[in-house]
N, C-alpha and C. Protein backbone atom coordinates (compact mmCIF):
# COMPACT_ATOMS: atom_id res chain seq x y z
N UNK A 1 26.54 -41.37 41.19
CA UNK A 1 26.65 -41.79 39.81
C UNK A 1 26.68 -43.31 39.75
N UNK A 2 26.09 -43.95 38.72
CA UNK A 2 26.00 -45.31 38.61
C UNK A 2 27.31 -46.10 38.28
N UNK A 3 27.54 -47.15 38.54
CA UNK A 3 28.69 -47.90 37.66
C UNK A 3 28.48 -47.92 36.12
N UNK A 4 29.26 -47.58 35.50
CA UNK A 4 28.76 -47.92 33.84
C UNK A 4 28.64 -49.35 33.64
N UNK A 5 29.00 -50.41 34.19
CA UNK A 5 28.77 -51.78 33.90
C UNK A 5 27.15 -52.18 34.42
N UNK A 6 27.25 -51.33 35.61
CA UNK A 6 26.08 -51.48 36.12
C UNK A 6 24.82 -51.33 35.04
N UNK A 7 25.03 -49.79 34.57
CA UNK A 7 23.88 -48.98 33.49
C UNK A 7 23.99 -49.92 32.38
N UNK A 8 25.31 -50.60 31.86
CA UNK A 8 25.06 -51.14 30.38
C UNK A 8 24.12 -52.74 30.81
N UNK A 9 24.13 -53.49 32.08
CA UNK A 9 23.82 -54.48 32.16
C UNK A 9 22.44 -54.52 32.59
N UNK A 10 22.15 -53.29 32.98
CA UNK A 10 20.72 -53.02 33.48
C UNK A 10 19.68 -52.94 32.03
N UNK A 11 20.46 -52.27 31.42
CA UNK A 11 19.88 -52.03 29.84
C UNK A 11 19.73 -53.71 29.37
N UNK A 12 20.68 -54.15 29.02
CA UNK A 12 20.64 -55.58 28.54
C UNK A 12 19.31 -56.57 29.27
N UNK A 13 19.55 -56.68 30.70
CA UNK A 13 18.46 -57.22 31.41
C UNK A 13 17.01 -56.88 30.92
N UNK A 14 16.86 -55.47 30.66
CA UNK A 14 15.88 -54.94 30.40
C UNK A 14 15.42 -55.02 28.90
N UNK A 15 16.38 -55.06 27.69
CA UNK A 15 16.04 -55.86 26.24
C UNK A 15 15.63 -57.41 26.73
N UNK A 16 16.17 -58.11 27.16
CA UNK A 16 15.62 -59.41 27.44
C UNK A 16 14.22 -59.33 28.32
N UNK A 17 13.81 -58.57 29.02
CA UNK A 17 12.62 -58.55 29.33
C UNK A 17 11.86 -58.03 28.39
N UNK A 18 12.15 -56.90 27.78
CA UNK A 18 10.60 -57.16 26.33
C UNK A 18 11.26 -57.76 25.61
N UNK A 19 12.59 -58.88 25.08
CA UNK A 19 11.83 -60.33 24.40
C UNK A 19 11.19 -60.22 24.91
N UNK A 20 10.78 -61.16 26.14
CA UNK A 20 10.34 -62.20 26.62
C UNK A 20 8.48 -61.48 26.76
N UNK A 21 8.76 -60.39 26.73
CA UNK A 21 6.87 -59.64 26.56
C UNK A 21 6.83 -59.73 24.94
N UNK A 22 7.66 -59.70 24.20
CA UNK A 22 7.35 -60.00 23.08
C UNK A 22 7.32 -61.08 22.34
N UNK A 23 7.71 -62.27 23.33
CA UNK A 23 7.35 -64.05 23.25
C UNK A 23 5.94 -63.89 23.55
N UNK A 24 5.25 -63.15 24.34
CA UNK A 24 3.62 -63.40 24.92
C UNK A 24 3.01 -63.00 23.42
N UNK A 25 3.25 -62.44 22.61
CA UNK A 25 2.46 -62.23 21.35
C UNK A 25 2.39 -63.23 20.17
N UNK A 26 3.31 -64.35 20.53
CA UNK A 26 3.47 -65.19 19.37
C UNK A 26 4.42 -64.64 18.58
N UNK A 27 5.65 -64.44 18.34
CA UNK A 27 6.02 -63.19 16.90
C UNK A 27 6.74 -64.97 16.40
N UNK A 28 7.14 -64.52 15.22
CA UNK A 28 7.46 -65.25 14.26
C UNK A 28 8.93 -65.32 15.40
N UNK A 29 10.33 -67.39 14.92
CA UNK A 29 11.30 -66.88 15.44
C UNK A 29 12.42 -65.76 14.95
N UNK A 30 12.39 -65.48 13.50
CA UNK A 30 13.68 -64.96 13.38
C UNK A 30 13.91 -63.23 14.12
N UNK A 31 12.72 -62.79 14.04
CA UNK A 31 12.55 -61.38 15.07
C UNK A 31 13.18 -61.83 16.33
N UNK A 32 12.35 -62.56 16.87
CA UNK A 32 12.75 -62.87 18.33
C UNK A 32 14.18 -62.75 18.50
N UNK A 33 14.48 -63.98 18.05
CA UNK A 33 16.23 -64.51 17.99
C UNK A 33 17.13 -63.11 17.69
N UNK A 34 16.59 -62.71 16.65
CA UNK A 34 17.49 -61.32 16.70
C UNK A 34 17.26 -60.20 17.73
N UNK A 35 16.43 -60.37 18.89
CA UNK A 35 15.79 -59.41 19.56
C UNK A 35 16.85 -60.03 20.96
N UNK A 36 16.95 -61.18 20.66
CA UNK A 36 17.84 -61.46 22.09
C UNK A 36 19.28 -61.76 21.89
N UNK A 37 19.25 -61.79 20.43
CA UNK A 37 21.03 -61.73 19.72
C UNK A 37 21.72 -60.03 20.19
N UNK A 38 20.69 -59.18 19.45
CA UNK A 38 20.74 -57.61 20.29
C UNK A 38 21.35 -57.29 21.65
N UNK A 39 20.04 -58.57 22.64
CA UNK A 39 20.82 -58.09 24.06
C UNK A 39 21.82 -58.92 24.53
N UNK A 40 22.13 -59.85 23.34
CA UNK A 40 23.63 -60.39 24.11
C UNK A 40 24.70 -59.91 23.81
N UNK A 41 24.17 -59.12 22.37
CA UNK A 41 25.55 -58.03 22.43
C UNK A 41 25.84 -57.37 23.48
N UNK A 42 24.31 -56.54 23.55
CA UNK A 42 24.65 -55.10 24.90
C UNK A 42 25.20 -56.36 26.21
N UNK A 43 25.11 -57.36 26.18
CA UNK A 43 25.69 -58.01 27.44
C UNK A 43 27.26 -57.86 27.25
N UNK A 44 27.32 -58.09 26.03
CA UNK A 44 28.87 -58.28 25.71
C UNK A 44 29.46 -57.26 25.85
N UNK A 45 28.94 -56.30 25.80
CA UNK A 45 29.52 -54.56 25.84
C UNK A 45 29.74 -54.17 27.26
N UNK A 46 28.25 -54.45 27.89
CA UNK A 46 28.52 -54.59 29.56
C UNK A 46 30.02 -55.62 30.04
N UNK A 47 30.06 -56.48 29.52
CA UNK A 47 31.07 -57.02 30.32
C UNK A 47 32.75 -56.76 30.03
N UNK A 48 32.21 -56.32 28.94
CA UNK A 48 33.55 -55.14 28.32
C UNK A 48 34.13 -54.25 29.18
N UNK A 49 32.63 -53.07 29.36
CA UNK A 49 33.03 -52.64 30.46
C UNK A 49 33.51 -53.11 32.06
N UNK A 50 33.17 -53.84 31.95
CA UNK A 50 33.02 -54.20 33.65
C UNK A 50 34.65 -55.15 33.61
N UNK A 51 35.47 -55.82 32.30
CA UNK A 51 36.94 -56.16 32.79
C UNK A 51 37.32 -54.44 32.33
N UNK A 52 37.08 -53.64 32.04
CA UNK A 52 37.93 -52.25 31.71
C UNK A 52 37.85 -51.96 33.05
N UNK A 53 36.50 -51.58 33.72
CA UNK A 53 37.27 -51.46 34.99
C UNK A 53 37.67 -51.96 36.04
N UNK A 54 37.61 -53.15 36.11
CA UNK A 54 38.19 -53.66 36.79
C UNK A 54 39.67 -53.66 36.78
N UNK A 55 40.13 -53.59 35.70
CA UNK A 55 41.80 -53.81 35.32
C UNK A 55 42.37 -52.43 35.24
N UNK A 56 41.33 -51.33 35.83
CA UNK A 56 41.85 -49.86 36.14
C UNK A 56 41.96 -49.61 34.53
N UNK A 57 41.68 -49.88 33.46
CA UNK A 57 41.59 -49.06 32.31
C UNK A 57 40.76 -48.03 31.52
N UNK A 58 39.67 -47.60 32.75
CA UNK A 58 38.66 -46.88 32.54
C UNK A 58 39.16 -45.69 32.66
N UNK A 59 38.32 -44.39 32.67
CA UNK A 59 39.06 -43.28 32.29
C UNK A 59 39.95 -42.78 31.65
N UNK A 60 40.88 -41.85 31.57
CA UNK A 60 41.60 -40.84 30.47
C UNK A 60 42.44 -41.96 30.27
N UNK A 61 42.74 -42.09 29.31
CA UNK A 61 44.08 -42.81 28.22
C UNK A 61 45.00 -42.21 27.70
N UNK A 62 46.11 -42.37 28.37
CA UNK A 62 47.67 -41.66 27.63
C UNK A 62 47.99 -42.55 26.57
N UNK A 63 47.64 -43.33 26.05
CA UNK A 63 48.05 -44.04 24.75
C UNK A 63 46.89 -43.96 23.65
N UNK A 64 46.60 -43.14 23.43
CA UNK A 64 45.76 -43.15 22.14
C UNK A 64 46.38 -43.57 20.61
N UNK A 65 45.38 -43.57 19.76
CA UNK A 65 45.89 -44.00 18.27
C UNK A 65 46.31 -42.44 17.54
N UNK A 66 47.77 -42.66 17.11
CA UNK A 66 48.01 -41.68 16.61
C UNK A 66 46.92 -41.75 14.78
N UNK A 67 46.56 -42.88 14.53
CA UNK A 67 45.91 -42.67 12.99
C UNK A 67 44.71 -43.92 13.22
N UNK A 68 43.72 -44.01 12.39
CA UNK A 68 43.27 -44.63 12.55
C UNK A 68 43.00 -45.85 11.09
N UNK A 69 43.89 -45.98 10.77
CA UNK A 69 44.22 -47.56 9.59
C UNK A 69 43.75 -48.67 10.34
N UNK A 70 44.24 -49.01 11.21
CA UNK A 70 43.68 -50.33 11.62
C UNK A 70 41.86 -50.43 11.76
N UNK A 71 41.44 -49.40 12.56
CA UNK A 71 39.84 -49.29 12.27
C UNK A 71 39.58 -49.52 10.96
N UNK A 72 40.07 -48.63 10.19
CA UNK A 72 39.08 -48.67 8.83
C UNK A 72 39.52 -50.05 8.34
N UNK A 73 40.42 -50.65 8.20
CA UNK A 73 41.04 -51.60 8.06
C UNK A 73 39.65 -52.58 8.11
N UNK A 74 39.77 -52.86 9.57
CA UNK A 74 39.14 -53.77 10.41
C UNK A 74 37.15 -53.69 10.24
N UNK A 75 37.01 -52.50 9.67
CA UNK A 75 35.61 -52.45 9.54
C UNK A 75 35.49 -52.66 7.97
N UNK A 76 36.44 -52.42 7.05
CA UNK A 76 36.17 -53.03 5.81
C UNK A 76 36.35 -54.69 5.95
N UNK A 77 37.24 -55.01 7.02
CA UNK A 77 37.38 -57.07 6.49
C UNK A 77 35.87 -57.61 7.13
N UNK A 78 35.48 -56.31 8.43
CA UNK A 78 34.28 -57.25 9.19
C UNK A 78 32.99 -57.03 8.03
N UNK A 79 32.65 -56.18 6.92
CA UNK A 79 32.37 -55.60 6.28
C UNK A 79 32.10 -56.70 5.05
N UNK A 80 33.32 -57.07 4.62
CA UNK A 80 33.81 -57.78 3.43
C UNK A 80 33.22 -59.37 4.09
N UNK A 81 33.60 -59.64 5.21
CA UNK A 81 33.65 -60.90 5.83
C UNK A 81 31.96 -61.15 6.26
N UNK A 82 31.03 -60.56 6.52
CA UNK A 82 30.09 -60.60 6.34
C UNK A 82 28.96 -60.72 5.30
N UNK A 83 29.82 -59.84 3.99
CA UNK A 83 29.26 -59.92 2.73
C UNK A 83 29.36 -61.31 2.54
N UNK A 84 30.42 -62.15 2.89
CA UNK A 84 30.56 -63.31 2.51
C UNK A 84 29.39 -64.32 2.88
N UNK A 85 28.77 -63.83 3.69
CA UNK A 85 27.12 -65.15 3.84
C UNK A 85 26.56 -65.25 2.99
N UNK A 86 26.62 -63.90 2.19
CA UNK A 86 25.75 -63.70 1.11
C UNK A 86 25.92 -64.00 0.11
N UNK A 87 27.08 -64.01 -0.40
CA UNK A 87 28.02 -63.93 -1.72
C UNK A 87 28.64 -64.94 -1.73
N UNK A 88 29.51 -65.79 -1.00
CA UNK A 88 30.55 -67.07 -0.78
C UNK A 88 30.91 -66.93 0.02
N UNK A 89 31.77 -68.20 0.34
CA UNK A 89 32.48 -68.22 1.03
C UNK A 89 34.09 -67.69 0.84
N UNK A 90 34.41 -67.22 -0.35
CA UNK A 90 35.47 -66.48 -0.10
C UNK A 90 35.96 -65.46 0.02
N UNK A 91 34.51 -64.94 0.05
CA UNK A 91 34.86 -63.56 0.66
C UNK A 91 34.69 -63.04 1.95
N UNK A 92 33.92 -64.47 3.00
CA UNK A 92 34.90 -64.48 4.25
C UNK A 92 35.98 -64.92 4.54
N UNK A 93 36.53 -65.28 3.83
CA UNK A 93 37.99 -65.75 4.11
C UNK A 93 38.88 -64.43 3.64
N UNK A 94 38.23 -63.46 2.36
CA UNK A 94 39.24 -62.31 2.18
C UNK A 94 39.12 -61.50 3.90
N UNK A 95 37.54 -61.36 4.14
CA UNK A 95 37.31 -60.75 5.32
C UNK A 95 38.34 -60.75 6.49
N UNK A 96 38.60 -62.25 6.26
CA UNK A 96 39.39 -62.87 8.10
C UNK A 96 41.28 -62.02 7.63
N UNK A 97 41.56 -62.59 6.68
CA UNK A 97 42.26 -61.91 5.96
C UNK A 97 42.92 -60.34 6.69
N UNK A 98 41.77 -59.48 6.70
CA UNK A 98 41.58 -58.20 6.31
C UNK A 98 41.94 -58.11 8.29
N UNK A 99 40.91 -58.84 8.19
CA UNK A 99 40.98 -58.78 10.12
C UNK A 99 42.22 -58.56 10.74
N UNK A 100 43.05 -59.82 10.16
CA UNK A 100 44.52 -60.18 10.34
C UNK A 100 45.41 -58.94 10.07
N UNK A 101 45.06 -58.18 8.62
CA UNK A 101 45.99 -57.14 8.60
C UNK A 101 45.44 -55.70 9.33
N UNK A 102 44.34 -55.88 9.70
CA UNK A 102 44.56 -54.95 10.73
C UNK A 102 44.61 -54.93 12.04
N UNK A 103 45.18 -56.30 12.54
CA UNK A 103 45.68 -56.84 13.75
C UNK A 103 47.00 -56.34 14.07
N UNK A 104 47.32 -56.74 12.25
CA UNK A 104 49.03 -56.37 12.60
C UNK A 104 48.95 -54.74 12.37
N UNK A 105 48.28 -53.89 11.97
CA UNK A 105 48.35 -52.81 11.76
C UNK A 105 48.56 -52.06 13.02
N UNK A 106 47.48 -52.13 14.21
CA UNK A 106 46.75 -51.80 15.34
C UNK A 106 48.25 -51.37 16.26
N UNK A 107 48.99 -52.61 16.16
CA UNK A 107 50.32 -52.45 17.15
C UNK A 107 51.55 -51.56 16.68
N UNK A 108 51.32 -50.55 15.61
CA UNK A 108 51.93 -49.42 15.46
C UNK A 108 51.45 -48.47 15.68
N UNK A 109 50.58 -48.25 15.86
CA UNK A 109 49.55 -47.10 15.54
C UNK A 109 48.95 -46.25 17.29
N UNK A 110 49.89 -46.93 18.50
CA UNK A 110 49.85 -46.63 19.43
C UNK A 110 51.15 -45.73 19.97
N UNK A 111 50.96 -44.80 20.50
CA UNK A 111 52.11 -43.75 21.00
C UNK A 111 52.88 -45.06 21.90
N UNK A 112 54.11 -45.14 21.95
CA UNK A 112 54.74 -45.78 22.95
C UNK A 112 55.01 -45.32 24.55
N UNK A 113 54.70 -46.46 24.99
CA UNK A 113 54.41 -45.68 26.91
C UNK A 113 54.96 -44.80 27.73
N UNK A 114 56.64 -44.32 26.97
CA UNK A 114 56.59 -43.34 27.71
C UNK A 114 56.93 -41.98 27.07
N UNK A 115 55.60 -42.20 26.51
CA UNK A 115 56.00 -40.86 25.53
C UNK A 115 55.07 -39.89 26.68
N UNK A 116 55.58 -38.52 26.55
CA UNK A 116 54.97 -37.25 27.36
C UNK A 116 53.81 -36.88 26.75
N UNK A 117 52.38 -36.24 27.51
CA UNK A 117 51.48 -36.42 27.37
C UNK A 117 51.29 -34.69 26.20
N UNK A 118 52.18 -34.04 26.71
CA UNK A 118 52.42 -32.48 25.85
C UNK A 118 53.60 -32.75 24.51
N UNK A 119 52.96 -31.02 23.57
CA UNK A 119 53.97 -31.61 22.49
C UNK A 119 54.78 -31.58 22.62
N UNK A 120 55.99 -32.30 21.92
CA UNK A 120 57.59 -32.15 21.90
C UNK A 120 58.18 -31.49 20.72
N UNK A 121 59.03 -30.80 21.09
CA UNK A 121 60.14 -30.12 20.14
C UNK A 121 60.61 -30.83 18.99
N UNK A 122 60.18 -30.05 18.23
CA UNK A 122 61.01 -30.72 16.29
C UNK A 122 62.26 -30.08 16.39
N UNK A 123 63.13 -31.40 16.20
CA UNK A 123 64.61 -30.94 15.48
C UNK A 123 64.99 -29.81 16.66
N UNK A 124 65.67 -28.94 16.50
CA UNK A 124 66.60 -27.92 17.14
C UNK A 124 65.70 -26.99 17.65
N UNK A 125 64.13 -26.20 17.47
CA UNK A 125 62.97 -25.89 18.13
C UNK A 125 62.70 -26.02 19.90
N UNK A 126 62.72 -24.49 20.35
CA UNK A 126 62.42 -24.68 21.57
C UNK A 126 61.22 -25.07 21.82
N UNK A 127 60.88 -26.11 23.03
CA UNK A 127 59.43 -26.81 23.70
C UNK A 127 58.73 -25.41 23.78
N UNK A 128 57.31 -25.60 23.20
CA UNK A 128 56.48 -24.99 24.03
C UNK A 128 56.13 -24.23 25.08
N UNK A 129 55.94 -25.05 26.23
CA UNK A 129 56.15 -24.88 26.93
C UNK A 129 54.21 -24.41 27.26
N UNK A 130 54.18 -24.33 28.79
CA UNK A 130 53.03 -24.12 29.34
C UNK A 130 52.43 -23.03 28.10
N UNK A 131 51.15 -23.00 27.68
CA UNK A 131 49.87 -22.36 27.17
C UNK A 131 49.84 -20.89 28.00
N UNK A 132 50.22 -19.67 26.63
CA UNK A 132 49.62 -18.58 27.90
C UNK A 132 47.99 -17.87 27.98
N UNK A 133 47.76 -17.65 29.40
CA UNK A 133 46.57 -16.99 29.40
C UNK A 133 46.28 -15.90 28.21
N UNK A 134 44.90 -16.31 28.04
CA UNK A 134 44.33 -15.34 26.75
C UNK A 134 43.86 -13.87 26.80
N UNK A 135 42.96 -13.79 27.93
CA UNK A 135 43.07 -12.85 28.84
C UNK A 135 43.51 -12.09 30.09
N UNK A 136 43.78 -11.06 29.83
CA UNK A 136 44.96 -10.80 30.80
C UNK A 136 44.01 -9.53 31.78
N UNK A 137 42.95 -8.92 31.11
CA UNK A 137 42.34 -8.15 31.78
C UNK A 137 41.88 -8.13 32.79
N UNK A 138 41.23 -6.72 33.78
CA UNK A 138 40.83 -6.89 34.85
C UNK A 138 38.60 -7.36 34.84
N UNK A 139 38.58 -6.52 33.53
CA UNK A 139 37.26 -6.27 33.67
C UNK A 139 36.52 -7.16 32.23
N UNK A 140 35.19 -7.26 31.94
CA UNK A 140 34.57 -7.59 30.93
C UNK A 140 34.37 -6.57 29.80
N UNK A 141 34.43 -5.49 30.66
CA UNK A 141 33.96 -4.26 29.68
C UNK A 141 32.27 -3.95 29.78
N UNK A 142 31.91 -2.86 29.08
CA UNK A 142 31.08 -2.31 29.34
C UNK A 142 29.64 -2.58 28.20
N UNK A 143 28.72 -2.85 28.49
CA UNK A 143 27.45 -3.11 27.48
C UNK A 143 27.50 -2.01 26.61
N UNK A 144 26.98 -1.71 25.64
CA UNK A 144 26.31 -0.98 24.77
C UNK A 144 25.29 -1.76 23.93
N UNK A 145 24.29 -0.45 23.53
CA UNK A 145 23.14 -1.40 23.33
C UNK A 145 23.51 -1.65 21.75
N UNK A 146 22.34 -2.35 21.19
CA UNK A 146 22.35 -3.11 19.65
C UNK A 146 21.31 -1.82 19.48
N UNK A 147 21.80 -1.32 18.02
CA UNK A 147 21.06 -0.38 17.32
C UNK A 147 19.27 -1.32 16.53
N UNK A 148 18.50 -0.46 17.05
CA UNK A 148 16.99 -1.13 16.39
C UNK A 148 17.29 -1.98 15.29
N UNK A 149 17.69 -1.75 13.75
CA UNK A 149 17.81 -2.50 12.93
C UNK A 149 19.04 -3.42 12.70
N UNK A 150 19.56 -3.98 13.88
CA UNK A 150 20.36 -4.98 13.48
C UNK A 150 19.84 -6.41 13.70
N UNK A 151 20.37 -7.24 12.92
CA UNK A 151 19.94 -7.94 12.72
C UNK A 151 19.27 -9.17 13.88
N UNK A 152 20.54 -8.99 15.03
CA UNK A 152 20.43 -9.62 16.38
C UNK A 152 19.19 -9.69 17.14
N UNK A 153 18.06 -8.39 16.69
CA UNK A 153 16.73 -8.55 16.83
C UNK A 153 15.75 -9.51 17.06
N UNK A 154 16.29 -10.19 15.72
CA UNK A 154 15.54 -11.22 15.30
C UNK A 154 15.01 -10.88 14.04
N UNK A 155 14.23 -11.70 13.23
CA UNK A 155 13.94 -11.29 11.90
C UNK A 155 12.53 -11.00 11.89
N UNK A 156 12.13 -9.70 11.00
CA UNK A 156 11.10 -9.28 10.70
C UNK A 156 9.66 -9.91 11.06
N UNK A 157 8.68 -9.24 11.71
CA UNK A 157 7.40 -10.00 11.28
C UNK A 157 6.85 -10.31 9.97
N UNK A 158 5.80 -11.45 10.24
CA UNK A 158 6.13 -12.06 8.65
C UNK A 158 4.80 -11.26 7.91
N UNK A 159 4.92 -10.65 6.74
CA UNK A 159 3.92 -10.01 6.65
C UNK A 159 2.66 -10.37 5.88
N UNK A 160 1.85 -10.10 5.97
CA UNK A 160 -0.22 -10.74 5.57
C UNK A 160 0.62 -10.76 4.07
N UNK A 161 -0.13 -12.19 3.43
CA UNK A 161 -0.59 -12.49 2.27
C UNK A 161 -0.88 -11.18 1.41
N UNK A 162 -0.39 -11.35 0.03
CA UNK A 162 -1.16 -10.22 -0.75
C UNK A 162 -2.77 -10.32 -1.26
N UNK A 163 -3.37 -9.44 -1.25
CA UNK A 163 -5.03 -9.42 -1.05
C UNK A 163 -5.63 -10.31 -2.23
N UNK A 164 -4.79 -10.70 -3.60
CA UNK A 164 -5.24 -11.29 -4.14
C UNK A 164 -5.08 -12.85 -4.29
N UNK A 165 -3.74 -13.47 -3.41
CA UNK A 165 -3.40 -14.47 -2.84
C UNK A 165 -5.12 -14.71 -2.38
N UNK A 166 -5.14 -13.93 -0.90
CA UNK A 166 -5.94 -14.30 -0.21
C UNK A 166 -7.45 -13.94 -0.61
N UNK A 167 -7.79 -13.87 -1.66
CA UNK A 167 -8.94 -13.68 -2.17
C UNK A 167 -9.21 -14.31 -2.63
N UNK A 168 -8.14 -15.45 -3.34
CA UNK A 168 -8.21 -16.72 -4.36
C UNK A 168 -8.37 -17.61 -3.65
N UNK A 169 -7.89 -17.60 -2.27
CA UNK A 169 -8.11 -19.30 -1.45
C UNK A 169 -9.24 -18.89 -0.83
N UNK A 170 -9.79 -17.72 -0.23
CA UNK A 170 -11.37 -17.73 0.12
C UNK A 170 -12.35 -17.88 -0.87
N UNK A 171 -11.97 -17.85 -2.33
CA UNK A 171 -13.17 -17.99 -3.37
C UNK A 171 -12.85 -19.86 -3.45
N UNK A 172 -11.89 -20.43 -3.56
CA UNK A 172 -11.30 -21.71 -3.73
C UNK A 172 -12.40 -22.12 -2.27
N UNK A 173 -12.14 -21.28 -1.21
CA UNK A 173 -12.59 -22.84 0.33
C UNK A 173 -14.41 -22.49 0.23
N UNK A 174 -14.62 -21.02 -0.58
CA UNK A 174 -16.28 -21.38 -0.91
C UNK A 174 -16.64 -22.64 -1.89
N UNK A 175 -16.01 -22.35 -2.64
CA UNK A 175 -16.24 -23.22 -4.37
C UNK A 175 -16.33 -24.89 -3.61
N UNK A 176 -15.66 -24.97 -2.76
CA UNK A 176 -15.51 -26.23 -2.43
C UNK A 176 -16.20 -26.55 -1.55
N UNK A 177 -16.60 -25.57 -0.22
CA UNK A 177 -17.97 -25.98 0.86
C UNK A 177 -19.37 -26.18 -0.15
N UNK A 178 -19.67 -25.30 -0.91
CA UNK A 178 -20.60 -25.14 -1.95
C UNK A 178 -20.99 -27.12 -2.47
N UNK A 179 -19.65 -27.09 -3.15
CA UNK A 179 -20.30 -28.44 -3.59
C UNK A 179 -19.98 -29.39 -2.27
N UNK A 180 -19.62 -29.38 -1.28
CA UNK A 180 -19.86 -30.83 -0.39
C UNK A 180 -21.26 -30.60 -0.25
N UNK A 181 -21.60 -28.88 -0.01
CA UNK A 181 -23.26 -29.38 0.67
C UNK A 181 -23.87 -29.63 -0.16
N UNK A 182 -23.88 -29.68 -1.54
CA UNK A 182 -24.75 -29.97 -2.60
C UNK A 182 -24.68 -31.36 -2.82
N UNK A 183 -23.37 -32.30 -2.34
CA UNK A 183 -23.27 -33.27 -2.45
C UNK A 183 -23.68 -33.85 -1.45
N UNK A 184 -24.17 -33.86 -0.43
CA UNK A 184 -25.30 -33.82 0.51
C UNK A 184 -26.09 -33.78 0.62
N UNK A 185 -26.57 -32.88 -0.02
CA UNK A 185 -28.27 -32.71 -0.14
C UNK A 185 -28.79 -33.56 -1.30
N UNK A 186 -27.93 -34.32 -2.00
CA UNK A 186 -28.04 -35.07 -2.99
C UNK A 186 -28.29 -36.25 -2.83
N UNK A 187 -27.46 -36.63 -1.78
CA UNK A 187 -27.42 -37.90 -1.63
C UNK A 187 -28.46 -38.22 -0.53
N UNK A 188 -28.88 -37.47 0.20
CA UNK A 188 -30.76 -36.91 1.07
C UNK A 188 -31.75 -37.58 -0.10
N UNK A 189 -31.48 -36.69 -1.21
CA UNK A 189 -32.77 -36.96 -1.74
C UNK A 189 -32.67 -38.47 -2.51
N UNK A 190 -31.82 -39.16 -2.91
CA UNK A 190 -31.96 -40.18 -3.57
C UNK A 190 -32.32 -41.55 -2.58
N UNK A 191 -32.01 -41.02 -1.10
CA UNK A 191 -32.61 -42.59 -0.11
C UNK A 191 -34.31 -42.30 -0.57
């Protein structure tokens, strides 16, 4: 199996090589620029990965987000804060704003470290406790067949057109060969 830093940086390398086949065509710059803005993201993502694992934070996570406020949070200010190129400037500043409160949001919204990875007991409620097996049997049991008309078959063949359907589109695809060749033989005789 590959390193994932490896796969995301191989990708990136490889957007920067068609830019750079797509510099041989002349393109206008703002394509371009955004074509290699693209792979410096995926660079940025690669190297994301590559301090995650390095710092052993790759794989399963016992601290997940119990809610997710700070995301939505954080994708409405980057959201809002972007509108702002367009619109003013103060509505990147509500944006940065927005950022901020879901900075502070983010650091509640994590289970604390030594919480147990199974559920815990409400109030006076005995734990859980281990999951029991669902099946307890020895065997699968025995086939029986599916009766002809059920549905598991599959569905019906589809059945022929009614005769006057199909009598109307064969008089329709004459009516219409009729006049191309006439419109043909027409245009013969007028050279």
């Amino acid at each position: 199996m590959k390193p994932s830093h490896g796969v995301v940086g191989a990708w990136a390398a490889g957007n920067v090589v068609l830019a750079l086949v797509h510099l041989a065509f002349h393109p206008r710059p703002l394509p371009f620029f955004l074509y290699i803005a693209g792979s410096a993201i995926v660079a940025g993502f690669g190297l994301a990965v590559l301090a995650a694992v390095r710092t052993g934070r790759d794989g399963p996570q016992r601290r997940q987000p119990r809610r997710a406020g700070a995301a939505v949070v954080a994708a409405l200010g980057a959201a809002v804060g972007l509108t702002g190129f367009a619109y003013g400037w103060w509505l990147s500043v509500l944006g940065v704003y927005l950022l901020g409160v879901a900075a502070w949001l983010v650091r509640g919204e994590r289970i604390r470290p030594g919480a147990r990875p199974w559920p815990v007991a409400l109030g006076d409620a005995e734990p859980a406790g281990q999951p029991a097996l669902v099946y307890h049997g020895s065997s699968i049991g025995t086939a029986m067949p599916v009766p002809a008309d059920h549905p598991a078959h599959g569905p019906p063949p589809p059945r022929p057109p009614p005769a006057r359907l199909r009598n109307t589109v064969v008089l329709f695809l004459l009516v219409a060969a009729a006049r191309a060749v006439k419109n043909v033989l027409r245009g013969k005789q007028r050279r």
